[in-house]
PDB file of N, CA and C in Angstrom:
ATOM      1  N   UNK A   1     -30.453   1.833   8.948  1.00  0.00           N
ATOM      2  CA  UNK A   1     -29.125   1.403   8.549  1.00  0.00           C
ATOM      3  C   UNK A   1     -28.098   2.250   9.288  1.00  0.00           C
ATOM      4  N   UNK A   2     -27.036   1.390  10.293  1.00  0.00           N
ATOM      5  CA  UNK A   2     -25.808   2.660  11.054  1.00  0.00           C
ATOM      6  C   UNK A   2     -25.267   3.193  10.009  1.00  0.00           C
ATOM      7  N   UNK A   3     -24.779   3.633  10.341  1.00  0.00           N
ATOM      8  CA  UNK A   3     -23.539   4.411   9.656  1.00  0.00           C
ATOM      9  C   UNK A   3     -21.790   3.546   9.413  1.00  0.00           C
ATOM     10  N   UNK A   4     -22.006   2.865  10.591  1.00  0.00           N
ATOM     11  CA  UNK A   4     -20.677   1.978  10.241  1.00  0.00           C
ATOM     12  C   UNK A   4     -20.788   1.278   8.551  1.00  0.00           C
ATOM     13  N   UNK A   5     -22.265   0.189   8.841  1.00  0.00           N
ATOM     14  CA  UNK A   5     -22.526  -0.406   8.123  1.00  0.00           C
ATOM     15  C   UNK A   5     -22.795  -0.037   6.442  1.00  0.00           C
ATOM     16  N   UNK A   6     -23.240   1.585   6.385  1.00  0.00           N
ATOM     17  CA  UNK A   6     -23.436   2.353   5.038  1.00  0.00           C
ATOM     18  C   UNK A   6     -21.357   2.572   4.382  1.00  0.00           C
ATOM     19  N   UNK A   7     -20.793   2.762   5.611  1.00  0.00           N
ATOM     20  CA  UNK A   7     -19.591   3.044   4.970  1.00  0.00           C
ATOM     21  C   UNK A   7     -18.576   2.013   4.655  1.00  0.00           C
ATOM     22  N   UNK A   8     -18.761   0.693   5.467  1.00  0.00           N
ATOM     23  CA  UNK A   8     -18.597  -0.733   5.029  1.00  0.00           C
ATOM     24  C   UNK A   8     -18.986  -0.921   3.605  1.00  0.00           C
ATOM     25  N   UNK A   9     -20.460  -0.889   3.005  1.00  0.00           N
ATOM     26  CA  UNK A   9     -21.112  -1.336   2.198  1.00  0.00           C
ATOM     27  C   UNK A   9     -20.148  -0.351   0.770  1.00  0.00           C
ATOM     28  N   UNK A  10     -20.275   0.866   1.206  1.00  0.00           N
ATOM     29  CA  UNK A  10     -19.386   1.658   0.231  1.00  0.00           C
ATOM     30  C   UNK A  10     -17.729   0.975   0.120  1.00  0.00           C
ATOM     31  N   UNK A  11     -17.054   0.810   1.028  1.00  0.00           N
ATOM     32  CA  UNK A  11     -15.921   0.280   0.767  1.00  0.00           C
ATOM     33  C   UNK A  11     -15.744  -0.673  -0.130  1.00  0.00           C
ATOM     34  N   UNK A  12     -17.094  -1.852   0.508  1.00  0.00           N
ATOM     35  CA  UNK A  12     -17.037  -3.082  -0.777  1.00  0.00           C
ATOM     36  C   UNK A  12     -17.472  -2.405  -2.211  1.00  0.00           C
ATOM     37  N   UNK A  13     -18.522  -1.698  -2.112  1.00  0.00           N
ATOM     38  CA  UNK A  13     -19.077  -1.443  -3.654  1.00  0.00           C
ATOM     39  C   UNK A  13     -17.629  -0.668  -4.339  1.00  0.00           C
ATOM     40  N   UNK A  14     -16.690  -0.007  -3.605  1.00  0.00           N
ATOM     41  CA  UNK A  14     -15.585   0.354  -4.074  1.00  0.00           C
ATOM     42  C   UNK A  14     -14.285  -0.698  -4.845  1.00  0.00           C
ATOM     43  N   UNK A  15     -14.329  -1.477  -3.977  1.00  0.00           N
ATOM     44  CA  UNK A  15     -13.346  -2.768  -3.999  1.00  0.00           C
ATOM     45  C   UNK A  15     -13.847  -3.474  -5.474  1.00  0.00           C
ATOM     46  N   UNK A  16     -15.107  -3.994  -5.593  1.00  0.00           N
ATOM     47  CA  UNK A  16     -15.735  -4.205  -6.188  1.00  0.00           C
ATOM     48  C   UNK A  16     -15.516  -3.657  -7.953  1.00  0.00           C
ATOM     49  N   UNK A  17     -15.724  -2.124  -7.937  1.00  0.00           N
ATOM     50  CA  UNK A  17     -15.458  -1.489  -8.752  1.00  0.00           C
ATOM     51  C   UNK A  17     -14.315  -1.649  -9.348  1.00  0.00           C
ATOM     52  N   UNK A  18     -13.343  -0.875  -8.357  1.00  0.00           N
ATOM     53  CA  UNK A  18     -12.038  -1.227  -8.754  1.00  0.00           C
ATOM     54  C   UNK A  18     -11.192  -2.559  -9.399  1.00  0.00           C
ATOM     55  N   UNK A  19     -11.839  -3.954  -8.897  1.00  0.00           N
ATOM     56  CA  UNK A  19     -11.468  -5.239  -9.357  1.00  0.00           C
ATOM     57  C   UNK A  19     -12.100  -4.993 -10.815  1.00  0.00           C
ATOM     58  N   UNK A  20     -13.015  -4.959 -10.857  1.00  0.00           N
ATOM     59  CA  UNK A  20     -13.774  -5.045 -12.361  1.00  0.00           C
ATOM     60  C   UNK A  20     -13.208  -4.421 -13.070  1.00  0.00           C
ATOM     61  N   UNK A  21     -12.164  -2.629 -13.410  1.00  0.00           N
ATOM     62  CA  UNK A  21     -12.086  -2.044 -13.858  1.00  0.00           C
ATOM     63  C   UNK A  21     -10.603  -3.376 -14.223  1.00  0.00           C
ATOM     64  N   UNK A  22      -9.487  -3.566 -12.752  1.00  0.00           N
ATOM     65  CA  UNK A  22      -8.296  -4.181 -12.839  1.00  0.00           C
ATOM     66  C   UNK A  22      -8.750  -5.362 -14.183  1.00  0.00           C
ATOM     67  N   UNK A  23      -9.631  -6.049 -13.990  1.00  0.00           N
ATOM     68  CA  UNK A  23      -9.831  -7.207 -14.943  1.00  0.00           C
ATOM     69  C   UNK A  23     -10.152  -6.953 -16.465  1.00  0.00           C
ATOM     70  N   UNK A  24     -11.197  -5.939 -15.846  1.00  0.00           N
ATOM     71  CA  UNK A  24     -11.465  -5.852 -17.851  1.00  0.00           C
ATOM     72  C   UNK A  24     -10.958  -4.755 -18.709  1.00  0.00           C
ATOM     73  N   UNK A  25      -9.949  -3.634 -17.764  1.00  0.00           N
ATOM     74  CA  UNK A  25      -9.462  -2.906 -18.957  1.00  0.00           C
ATOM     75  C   UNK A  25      -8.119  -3.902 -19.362  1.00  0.00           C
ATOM     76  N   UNK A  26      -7.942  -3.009 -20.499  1.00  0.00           N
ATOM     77  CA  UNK A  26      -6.516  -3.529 -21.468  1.00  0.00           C
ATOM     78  C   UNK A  26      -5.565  -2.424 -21.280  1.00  0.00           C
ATOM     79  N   UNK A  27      -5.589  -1.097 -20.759  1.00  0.00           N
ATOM     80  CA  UNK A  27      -4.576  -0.065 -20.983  1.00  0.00           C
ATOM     81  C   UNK A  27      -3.805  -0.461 -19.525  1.00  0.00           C
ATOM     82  N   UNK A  28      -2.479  -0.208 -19.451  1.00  0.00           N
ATOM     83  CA  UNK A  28      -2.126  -0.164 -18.340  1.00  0.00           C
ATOM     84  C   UNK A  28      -2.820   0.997 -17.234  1.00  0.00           C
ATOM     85  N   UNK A  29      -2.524   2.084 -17.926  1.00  0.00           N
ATOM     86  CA  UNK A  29      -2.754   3.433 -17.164  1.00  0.00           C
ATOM     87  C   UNK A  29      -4.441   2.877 -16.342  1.00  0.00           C
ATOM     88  N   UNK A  30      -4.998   2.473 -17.106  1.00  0.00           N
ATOM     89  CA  UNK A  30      -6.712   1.879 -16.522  1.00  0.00           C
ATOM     90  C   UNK A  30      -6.690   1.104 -15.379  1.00  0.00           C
ATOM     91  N   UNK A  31      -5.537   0.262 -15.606  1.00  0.00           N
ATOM     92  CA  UNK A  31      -5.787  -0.842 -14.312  1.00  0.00           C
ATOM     93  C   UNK A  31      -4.580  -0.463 -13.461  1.00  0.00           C
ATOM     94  N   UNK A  32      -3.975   0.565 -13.337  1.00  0.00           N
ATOM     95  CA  UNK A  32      -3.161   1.161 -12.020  1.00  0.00           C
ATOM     96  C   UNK A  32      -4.369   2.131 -11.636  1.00  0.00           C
ATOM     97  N   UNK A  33      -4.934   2.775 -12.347  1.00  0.00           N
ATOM     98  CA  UNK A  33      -5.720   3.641 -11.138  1.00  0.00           C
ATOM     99  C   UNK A  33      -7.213   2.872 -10.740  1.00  0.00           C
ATOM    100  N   UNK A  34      -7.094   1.734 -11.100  1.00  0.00           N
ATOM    101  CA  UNK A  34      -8.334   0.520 -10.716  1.00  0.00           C
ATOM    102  C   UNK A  34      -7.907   0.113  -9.788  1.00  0.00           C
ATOM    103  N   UNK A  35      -6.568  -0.187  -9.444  1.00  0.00           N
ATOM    104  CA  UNK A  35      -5.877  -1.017  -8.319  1.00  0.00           C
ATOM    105  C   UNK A  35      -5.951   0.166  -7.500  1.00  0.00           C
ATOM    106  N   UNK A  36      -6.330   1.919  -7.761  1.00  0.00           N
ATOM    107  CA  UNK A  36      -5.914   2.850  -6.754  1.00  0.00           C
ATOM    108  C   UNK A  36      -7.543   2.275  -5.825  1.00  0.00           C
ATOM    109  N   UNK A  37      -7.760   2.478  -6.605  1.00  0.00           N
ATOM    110  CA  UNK A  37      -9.557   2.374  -6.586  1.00  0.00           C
ATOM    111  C   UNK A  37      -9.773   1.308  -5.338  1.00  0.00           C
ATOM    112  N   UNK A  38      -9.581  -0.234  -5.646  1.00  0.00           N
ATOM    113  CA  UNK A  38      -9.343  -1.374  -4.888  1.00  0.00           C
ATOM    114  C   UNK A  38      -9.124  -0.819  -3.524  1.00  0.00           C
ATOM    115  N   UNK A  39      -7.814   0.128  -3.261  1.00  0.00           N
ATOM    116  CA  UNK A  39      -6.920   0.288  -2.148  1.00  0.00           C
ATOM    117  C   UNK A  39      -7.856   0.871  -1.675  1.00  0.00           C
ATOM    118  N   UNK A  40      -8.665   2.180  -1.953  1.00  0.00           N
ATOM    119  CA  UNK A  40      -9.317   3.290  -1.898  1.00  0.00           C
ATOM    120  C   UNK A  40     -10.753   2.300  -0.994  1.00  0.00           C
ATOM    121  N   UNK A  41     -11.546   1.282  -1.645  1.00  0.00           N
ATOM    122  CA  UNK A  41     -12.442   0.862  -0.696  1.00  0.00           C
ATOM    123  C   UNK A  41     -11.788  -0.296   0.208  1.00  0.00           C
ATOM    124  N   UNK A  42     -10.504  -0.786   0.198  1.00  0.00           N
ATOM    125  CA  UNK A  42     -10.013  -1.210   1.109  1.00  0.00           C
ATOM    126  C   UNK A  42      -9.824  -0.217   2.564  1.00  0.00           C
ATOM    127  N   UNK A  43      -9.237   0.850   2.686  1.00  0.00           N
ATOM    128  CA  UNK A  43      -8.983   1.574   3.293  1.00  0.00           C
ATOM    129  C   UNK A  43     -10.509   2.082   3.994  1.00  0.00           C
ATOM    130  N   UNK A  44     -11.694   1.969   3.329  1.00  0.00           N
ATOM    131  CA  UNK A  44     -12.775   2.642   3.589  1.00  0.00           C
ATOM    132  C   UNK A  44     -13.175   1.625   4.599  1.00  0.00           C
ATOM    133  N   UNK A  45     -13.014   0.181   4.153  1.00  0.00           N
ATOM    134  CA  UNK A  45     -13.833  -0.872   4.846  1.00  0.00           C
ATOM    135  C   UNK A  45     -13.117  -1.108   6.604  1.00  0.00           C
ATOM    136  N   UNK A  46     -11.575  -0.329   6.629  1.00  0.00           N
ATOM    137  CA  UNK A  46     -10.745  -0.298   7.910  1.00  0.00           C
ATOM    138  C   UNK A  46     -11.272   0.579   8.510  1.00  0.00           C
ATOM    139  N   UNK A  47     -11.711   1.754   7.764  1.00  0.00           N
ATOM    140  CA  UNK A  47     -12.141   2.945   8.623  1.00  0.00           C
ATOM    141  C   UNK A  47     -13.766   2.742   9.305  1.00  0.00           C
ATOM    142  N   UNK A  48     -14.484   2.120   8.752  1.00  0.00           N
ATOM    143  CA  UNK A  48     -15.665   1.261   9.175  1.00  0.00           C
ATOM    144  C   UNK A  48     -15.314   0.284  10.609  1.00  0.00           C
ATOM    145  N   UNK A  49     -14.582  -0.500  10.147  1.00  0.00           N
ATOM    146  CA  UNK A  49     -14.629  -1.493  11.425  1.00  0.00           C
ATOM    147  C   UNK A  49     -13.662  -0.037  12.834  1.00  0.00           C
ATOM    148  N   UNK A  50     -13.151   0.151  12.558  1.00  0.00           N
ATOM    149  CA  UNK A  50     -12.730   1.057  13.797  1.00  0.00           C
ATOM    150  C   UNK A  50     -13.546   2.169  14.359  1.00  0.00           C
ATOM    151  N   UNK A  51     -14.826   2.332  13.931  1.00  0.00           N
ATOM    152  CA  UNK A  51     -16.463   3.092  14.233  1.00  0.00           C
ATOM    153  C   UNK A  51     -16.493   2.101  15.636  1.00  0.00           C
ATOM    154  N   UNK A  52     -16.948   2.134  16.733  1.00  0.00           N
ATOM    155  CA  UNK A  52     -17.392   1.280  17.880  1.00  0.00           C
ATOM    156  C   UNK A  52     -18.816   1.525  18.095  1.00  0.00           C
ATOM    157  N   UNK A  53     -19.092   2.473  17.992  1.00  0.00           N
ATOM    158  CA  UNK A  53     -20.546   3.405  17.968  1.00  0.00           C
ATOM    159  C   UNK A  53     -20.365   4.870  18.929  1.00  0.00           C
ATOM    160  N   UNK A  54     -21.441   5.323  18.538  1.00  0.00           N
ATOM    161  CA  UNK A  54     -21.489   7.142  19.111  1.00  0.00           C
ATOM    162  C   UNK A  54     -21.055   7.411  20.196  1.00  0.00           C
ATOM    163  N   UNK A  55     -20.981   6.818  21.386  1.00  0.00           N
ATOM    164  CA  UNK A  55     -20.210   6.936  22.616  1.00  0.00           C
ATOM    165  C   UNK A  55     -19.054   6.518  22.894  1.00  0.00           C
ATOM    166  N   UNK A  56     -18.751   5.525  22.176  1.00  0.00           N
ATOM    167  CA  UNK A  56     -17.177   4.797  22.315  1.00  0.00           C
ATOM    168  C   UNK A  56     -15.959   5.488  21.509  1.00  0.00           C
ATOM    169  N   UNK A  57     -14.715   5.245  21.800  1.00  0.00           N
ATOM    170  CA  UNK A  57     -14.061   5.827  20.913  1.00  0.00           C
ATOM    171  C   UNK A  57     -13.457   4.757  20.102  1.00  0.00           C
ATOM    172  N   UNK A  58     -12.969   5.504  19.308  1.00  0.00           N
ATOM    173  CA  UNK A  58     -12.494   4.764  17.846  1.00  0.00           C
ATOM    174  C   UNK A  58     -11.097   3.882  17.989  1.00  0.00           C
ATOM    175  N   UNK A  59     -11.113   2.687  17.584  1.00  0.00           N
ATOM    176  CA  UNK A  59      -9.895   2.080  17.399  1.00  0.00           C
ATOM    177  C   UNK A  59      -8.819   2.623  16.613  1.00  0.00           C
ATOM    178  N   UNK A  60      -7.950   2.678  17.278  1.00  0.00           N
ATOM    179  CA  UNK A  60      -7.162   3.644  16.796  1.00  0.00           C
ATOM    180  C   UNK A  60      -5.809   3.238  15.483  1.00  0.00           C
ATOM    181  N   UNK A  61      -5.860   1.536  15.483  1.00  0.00           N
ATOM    182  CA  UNK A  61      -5.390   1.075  15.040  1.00  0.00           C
ATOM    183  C   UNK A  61      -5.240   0.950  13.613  1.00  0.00           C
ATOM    184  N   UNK A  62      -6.519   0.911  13.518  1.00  0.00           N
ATOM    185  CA  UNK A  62      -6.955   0.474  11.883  1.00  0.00           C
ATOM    186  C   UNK A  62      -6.422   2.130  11.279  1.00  0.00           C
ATOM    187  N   UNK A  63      -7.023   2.912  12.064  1.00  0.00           N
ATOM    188  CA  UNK A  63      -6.664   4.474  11.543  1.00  0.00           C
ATOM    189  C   UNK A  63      -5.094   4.625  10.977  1.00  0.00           C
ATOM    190  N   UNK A  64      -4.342   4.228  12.232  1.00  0.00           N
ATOM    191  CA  UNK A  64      -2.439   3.830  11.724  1.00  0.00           C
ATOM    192  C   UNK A  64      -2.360   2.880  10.457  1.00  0.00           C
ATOM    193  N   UNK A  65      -3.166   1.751  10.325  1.00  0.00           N
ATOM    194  CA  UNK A  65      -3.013   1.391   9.296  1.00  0.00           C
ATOM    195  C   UNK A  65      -3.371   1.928   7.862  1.00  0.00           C
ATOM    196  N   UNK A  66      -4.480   2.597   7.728  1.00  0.00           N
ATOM    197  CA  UNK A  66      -4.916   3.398   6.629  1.00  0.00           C
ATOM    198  C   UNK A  66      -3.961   4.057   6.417  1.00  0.00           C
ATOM    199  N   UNK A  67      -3.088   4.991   7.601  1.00  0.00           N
ATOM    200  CA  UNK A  67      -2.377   6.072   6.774  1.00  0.00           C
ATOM    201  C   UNK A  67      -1.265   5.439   6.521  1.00  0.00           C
ATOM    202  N   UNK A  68      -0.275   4.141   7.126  1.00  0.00           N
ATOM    203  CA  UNK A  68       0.482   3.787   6.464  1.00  0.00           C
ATOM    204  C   UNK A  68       0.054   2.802   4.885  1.00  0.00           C
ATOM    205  N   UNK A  69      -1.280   2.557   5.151  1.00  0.00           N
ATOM    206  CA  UNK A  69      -1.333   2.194   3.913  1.00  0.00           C
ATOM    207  C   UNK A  69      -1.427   3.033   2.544  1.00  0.00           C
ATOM    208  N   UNK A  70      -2.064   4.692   2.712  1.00  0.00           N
ATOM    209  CA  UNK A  70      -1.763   5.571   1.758  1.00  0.00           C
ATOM    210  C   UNK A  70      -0.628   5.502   1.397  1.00  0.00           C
ATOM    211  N   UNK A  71       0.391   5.885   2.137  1.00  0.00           N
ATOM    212  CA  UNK A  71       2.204   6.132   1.740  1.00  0.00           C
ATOM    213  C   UNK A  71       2.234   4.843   1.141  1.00  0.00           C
ATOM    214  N   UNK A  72       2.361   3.918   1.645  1.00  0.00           N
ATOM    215  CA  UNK A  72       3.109   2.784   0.533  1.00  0.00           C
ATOM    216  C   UNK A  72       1.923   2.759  -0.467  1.00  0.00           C
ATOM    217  N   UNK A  73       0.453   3.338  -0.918  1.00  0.00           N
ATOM    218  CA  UNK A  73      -0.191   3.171  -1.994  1.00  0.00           C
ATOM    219  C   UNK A  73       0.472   3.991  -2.832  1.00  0.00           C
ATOM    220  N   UNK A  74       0.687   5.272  -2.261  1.00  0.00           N
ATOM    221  CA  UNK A  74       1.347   6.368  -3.214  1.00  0.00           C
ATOM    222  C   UNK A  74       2.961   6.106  -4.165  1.00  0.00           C
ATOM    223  N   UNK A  75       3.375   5.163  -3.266  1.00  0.00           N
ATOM    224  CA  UNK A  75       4.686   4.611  -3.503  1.00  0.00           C
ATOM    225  C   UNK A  75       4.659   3.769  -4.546  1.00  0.00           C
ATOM    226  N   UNK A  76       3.664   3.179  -4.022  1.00  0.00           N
ATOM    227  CA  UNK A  76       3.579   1.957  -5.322  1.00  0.00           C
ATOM    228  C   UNK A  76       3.263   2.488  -6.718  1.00  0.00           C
ATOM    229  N   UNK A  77       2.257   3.310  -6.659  1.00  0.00           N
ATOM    230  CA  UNK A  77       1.421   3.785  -7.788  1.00  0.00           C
ATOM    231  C   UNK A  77       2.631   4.671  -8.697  1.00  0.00           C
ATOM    232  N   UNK A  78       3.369   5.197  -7.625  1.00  0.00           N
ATOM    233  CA  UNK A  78       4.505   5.964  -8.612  1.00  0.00           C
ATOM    234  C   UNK A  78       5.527   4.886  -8.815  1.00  0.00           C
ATOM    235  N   UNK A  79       5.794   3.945  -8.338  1.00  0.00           N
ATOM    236  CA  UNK A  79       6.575   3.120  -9.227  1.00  0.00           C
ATOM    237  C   UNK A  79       6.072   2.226 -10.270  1.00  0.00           C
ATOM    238  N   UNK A  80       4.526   1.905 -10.199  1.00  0.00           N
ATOM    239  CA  UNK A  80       3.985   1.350 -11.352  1.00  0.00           C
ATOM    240  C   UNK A  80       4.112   2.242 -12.778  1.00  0.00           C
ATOM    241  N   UNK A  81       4.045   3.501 -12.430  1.00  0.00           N
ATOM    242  CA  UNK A  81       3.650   4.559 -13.316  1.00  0.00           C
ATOM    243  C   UNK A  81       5.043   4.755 -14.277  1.00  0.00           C
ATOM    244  N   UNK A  82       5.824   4.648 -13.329  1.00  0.00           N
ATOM    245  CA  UNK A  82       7.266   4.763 -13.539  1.00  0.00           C
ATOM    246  C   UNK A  82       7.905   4.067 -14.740  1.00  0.00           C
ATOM    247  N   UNK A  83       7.673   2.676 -14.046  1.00  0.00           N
ATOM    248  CA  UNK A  83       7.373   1.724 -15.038  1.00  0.00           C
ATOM    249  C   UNK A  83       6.440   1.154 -16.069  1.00  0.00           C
ATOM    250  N   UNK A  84       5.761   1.574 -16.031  1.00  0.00           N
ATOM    251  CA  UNK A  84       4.361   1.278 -17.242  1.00  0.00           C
ATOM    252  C   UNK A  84       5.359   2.921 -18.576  1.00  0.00           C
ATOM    253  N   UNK A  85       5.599   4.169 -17.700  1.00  0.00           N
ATOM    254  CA  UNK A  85       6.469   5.032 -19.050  1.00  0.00           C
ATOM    255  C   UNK A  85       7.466   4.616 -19.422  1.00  0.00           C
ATOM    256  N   UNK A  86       8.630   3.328 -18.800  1.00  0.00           N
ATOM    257  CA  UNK A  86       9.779   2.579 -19.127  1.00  0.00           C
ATOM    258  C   UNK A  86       9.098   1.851 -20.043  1.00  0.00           C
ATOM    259  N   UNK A  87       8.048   1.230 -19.606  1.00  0.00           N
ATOM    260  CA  UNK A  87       7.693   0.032 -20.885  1.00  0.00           C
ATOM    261  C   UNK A  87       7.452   0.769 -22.335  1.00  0.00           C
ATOM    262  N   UNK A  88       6.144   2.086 -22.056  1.00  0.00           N
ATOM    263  CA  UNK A  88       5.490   2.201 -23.018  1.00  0.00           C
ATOM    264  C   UNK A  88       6.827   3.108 -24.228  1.00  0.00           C
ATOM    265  N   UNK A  89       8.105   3.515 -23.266  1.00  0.00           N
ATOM    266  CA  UNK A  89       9.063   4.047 -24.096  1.00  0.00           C
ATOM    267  C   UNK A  89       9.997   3.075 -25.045  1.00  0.00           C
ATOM    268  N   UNK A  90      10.169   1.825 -24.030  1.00  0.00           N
ATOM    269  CA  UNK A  90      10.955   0.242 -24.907  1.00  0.00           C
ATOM    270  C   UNK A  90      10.157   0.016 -26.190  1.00  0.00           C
ATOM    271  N   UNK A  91       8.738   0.183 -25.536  1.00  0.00           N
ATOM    272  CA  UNK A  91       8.208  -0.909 -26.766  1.00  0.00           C
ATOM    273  C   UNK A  91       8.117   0.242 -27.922  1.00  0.00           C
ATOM    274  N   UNK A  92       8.333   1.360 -27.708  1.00  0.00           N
ATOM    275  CA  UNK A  92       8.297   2.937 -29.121  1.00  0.00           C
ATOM    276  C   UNK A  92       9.476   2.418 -29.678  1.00  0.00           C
ATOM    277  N   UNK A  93      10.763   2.109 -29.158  1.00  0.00           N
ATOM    278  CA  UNK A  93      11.936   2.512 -29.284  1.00  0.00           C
ATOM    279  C   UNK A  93      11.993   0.992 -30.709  1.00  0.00           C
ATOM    280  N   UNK A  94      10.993   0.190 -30.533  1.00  0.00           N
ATOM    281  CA  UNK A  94      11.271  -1.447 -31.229  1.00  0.00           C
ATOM    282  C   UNK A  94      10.204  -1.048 -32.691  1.00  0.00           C
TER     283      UNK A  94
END
């Protein structure tokens, strides 16, 4: 088994994870860091396809995309968060 293909397989079993957690919890806080999760073997499965093999070098592309995809994950996650303590403070306040 390469190595591309072991860290592919992890990305999905990640993605995977993460959807299941997004669907079947009920807490908010559960399914924002399920959706981190999602991003987390998304990002894994980019870093896979940009492997060429042991002599070639790496696409360099997918790499730019991972890290702009961290920043706007981090972005997001703090504005979900943001908002999930706006909600969970409205709905105290009723």
């Amino acid at each position: 088994m390469s190595t591309e293909l072991i860290f592919a397989l992890t990305g999905v079993g990640l993605f995977a994870l993460g959807l299941r957690g997004t669907l079947l919890h009920t807490t908010l806080l559960a399914r924002i860091l399920a959706l981190n999760v999602c991003g987390a073997g998304v990002f894994l499965m980019f870093v896979a396809t940009a492997y060429q093999g042991r002599n070639e070098p790496t696409d360099p592309v997918p790499h730019a995309l991972v890290l702009t995809g961290i920043v706007v994950a981090i972005s997001a996650t703090a504005l979900a968060l943001a908002l999930a303590r706006r909600l969970r403070e409205s709905n105290d306040d009723e």
